[in-house]
PDB file of N, CA and C in Angstrom:
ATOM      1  N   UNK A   1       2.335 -27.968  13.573  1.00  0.00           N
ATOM      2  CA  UNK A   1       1.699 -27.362  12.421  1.00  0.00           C
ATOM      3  C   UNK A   1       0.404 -26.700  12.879  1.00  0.00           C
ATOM      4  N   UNK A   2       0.029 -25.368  12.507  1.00  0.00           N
ATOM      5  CA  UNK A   2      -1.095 -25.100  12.979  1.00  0.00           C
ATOM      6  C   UNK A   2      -2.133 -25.063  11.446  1.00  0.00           C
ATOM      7  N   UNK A   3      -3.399 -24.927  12.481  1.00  0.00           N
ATOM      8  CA  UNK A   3      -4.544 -24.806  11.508  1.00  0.00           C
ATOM      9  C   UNK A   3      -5.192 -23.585  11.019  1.00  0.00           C
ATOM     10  N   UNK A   4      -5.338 -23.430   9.951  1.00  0.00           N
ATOM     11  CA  UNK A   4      -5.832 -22.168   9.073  1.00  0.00           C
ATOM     12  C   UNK A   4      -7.083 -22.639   8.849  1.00  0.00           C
ATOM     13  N   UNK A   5      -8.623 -21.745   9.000  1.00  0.00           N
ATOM     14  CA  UNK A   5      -9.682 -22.212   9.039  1.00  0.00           C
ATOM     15  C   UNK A   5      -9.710 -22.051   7.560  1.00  0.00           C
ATOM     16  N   UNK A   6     -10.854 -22.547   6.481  1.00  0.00           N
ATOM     17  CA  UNK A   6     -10.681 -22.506   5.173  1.00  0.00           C
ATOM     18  C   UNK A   6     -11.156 -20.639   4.881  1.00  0.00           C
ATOM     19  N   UNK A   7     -12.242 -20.241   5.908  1.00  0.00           N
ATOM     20  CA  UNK A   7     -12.436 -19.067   5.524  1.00  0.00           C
ATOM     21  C   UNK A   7     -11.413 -18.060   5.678  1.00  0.00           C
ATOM     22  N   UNK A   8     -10.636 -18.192   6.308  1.00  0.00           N
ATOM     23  CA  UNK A   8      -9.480 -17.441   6.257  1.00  0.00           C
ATOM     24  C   UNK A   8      -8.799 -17.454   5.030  1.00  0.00           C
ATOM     25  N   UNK A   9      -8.544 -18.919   5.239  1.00  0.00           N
ATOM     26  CA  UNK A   9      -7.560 -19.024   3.770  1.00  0.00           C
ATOM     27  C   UNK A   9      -7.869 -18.648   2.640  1.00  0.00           C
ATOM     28  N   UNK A  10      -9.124 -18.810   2.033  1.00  0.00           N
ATOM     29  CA  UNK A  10      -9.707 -18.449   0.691  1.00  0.00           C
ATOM     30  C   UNK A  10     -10.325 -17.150   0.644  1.00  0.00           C
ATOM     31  N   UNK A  11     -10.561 -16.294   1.736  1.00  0.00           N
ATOM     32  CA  UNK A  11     -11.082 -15.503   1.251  1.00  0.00           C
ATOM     33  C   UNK A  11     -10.692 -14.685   0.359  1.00  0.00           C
ATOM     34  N   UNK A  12     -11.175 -13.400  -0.138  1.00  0.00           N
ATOM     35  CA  UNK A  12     -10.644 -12.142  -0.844  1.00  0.00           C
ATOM     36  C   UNK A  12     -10.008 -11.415  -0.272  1.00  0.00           C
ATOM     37  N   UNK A  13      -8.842 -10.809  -0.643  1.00  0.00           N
ATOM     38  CA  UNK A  13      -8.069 -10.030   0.169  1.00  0.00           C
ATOM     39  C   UNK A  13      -8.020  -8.501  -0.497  1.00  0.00           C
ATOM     40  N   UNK A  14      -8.679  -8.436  -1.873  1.00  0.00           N
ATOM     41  CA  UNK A  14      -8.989  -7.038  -2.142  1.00  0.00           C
ATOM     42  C   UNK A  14     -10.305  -6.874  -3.148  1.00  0.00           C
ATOM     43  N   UNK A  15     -10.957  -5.894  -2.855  1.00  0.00           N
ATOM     44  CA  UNK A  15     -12.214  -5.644  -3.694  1.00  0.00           C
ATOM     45  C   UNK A  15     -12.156  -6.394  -4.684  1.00  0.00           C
ATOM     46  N   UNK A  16     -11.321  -6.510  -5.710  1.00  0.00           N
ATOM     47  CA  UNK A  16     -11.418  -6.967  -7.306  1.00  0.00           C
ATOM     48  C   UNK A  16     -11.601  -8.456  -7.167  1.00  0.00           C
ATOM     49  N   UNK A  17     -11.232  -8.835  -5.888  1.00  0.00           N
ATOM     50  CA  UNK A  17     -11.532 -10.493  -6.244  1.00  0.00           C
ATOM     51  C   UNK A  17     -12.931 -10.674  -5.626  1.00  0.00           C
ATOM     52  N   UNK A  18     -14.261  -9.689  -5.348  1.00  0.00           N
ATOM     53  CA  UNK A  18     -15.111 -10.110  -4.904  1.00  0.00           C
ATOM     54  C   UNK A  18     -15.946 -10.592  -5.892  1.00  0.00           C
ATOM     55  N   UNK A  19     -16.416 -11.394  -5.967  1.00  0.00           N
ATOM     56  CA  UNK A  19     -17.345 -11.530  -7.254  1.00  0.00           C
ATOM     57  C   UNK A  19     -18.639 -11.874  -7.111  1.00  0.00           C
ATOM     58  N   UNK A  20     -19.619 -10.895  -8.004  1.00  0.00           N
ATOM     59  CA  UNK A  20     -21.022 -11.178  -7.202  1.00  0.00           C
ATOM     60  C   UNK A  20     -21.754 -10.242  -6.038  1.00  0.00           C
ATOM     61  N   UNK A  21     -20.887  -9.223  -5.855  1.00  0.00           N
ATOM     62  CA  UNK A  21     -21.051  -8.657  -4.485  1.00  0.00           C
ATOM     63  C   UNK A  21     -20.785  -7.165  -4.741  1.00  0.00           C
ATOM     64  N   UNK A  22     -21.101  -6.512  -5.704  1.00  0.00           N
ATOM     65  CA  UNK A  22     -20.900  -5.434  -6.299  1.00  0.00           C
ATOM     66  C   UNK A  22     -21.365  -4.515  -5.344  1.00  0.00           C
ATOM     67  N   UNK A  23     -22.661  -4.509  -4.425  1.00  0.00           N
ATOM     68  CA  UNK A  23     -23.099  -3.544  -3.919  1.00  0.00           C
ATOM     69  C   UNK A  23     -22.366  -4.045  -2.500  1.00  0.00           C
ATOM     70  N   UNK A  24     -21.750  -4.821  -2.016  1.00  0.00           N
ATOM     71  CA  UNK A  24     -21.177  -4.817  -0.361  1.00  0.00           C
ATOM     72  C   UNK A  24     -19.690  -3.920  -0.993  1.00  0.00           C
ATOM     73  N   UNK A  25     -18.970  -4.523  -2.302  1.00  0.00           N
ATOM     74  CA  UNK A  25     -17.977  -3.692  -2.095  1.00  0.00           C
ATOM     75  C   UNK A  25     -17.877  -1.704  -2.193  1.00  0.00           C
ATOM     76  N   UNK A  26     -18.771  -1.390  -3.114  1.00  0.00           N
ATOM     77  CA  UNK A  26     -19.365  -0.288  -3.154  1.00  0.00           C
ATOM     78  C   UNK A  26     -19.904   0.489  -2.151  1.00  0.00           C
ATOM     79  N   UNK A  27     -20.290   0.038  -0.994  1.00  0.00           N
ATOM     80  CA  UNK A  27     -20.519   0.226   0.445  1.00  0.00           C
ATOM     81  C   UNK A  27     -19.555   0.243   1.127  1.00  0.00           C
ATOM     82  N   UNK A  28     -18.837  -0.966   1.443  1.00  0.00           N
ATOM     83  CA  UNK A  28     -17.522  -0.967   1.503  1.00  0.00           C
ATOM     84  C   UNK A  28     -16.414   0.931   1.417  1.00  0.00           C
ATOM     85  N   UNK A  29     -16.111   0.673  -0.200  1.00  0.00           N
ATOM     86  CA  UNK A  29     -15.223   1.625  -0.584  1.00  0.00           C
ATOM     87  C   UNK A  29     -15.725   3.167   0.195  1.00  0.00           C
ATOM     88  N   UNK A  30     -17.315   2.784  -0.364  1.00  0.00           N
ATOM     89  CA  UNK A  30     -17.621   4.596   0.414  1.00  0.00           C
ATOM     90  C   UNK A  30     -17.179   5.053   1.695  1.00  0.00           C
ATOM     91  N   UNK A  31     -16.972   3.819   2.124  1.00  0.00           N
ATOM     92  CA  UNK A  31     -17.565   4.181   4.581  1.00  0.00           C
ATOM     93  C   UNK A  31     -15.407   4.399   4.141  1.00  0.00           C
ATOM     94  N   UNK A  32     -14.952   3.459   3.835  1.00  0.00           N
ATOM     95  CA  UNK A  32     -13.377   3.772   3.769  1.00  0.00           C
ATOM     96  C   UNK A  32     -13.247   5.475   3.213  1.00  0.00           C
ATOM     97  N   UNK A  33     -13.760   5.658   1.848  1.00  0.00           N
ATOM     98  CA  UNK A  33     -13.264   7.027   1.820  1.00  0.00           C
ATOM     99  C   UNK A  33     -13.799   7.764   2.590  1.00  0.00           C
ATOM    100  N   UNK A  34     -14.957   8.459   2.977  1.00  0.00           N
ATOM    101  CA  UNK A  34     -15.407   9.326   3.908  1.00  0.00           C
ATOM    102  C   UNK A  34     -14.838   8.717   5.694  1.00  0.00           C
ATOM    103  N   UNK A  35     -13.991   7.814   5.681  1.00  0.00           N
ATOM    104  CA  UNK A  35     -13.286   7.645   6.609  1.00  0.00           C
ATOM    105  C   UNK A  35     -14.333   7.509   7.792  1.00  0.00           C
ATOM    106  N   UNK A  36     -15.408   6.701   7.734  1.00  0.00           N
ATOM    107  CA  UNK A  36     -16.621   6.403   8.450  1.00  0.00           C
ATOM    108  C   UNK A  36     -16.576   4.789   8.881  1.00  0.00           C
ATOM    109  N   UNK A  37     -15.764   3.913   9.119  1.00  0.00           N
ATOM    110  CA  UNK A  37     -15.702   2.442   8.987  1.00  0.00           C
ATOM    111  C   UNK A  37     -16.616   1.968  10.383  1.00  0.00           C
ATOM    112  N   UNK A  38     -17.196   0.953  10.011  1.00  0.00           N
ATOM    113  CA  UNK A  38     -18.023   0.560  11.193  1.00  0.00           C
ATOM    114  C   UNK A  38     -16.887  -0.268  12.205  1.00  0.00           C
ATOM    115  N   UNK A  39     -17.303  -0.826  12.980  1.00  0.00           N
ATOM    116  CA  UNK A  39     -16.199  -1.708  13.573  1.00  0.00           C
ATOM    117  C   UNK A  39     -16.587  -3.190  13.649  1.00  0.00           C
ATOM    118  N   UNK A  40     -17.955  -3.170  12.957  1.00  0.00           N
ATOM    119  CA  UNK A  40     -18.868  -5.023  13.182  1.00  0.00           C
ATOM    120  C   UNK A  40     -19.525  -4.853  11.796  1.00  0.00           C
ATOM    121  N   UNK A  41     -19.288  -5.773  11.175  1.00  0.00           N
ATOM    122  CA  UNK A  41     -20.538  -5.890  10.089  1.00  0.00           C
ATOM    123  C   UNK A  41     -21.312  -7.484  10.120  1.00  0.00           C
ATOM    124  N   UNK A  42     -22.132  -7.141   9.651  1.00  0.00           N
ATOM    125  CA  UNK A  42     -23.473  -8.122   9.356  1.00  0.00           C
ATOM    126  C   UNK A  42     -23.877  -8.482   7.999  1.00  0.00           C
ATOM    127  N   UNK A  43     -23.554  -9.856   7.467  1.00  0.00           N
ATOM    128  CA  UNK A  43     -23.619  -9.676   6.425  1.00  0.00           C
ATOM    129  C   UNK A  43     -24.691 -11.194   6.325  1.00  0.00           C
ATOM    130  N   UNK A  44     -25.783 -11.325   5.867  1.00  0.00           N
ATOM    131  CA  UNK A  44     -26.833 -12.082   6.264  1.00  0.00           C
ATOM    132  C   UNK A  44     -27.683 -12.276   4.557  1.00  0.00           C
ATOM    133  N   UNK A  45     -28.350 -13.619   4.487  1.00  0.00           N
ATOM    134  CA  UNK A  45     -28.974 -13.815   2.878  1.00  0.00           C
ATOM    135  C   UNK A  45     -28.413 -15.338   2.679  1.00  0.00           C
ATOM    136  N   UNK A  46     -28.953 -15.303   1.528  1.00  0.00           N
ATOM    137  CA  UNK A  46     -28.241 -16.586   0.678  1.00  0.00           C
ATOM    138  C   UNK A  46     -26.650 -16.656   0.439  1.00  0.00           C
ATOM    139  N   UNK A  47     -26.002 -15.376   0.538  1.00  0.00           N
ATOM    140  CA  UNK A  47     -24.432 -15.170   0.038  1.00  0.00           C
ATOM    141  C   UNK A  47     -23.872 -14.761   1.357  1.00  0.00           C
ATOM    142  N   UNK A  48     -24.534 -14.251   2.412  1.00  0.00           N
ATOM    143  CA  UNK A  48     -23.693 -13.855   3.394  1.00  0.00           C
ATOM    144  C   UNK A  48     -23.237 -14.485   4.410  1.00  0.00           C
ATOM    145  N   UNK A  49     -23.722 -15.366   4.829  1.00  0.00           N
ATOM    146  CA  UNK A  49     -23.613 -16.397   5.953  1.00  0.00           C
ATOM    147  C   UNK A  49     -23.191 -18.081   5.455  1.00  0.00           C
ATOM    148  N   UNK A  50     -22.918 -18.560   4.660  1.00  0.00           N
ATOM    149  CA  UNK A  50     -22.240 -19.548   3.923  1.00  0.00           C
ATOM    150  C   UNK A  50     -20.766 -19.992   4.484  1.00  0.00           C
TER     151      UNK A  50
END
């Protein structure tokens, strides 16, 4: 049996289930349409590193 870390398992798998995070997904959507995607993000605060 293998192991699934919990952050894997629970995370969000599309914008609408982010909740709380209005401006990462909005950032997000933009860099996707103008087809600009970073390849590392940093996401740091009270909500980002948890």
């Amino acid at each position: 049996m293998s192991y699934t870390a919990l952050y894997r398992k629970f995370r969000p798998s599309k914008f609408s289930e982010m909740v709380g995070q209005e401006h990462i997904t909005d950032t997000l959507r933009k860099q996707i349409i103008a087809q600009r995607i970073g390849h590392a993000y940093l996401f740091s605060g009270g909500r980002g590193t948890r």
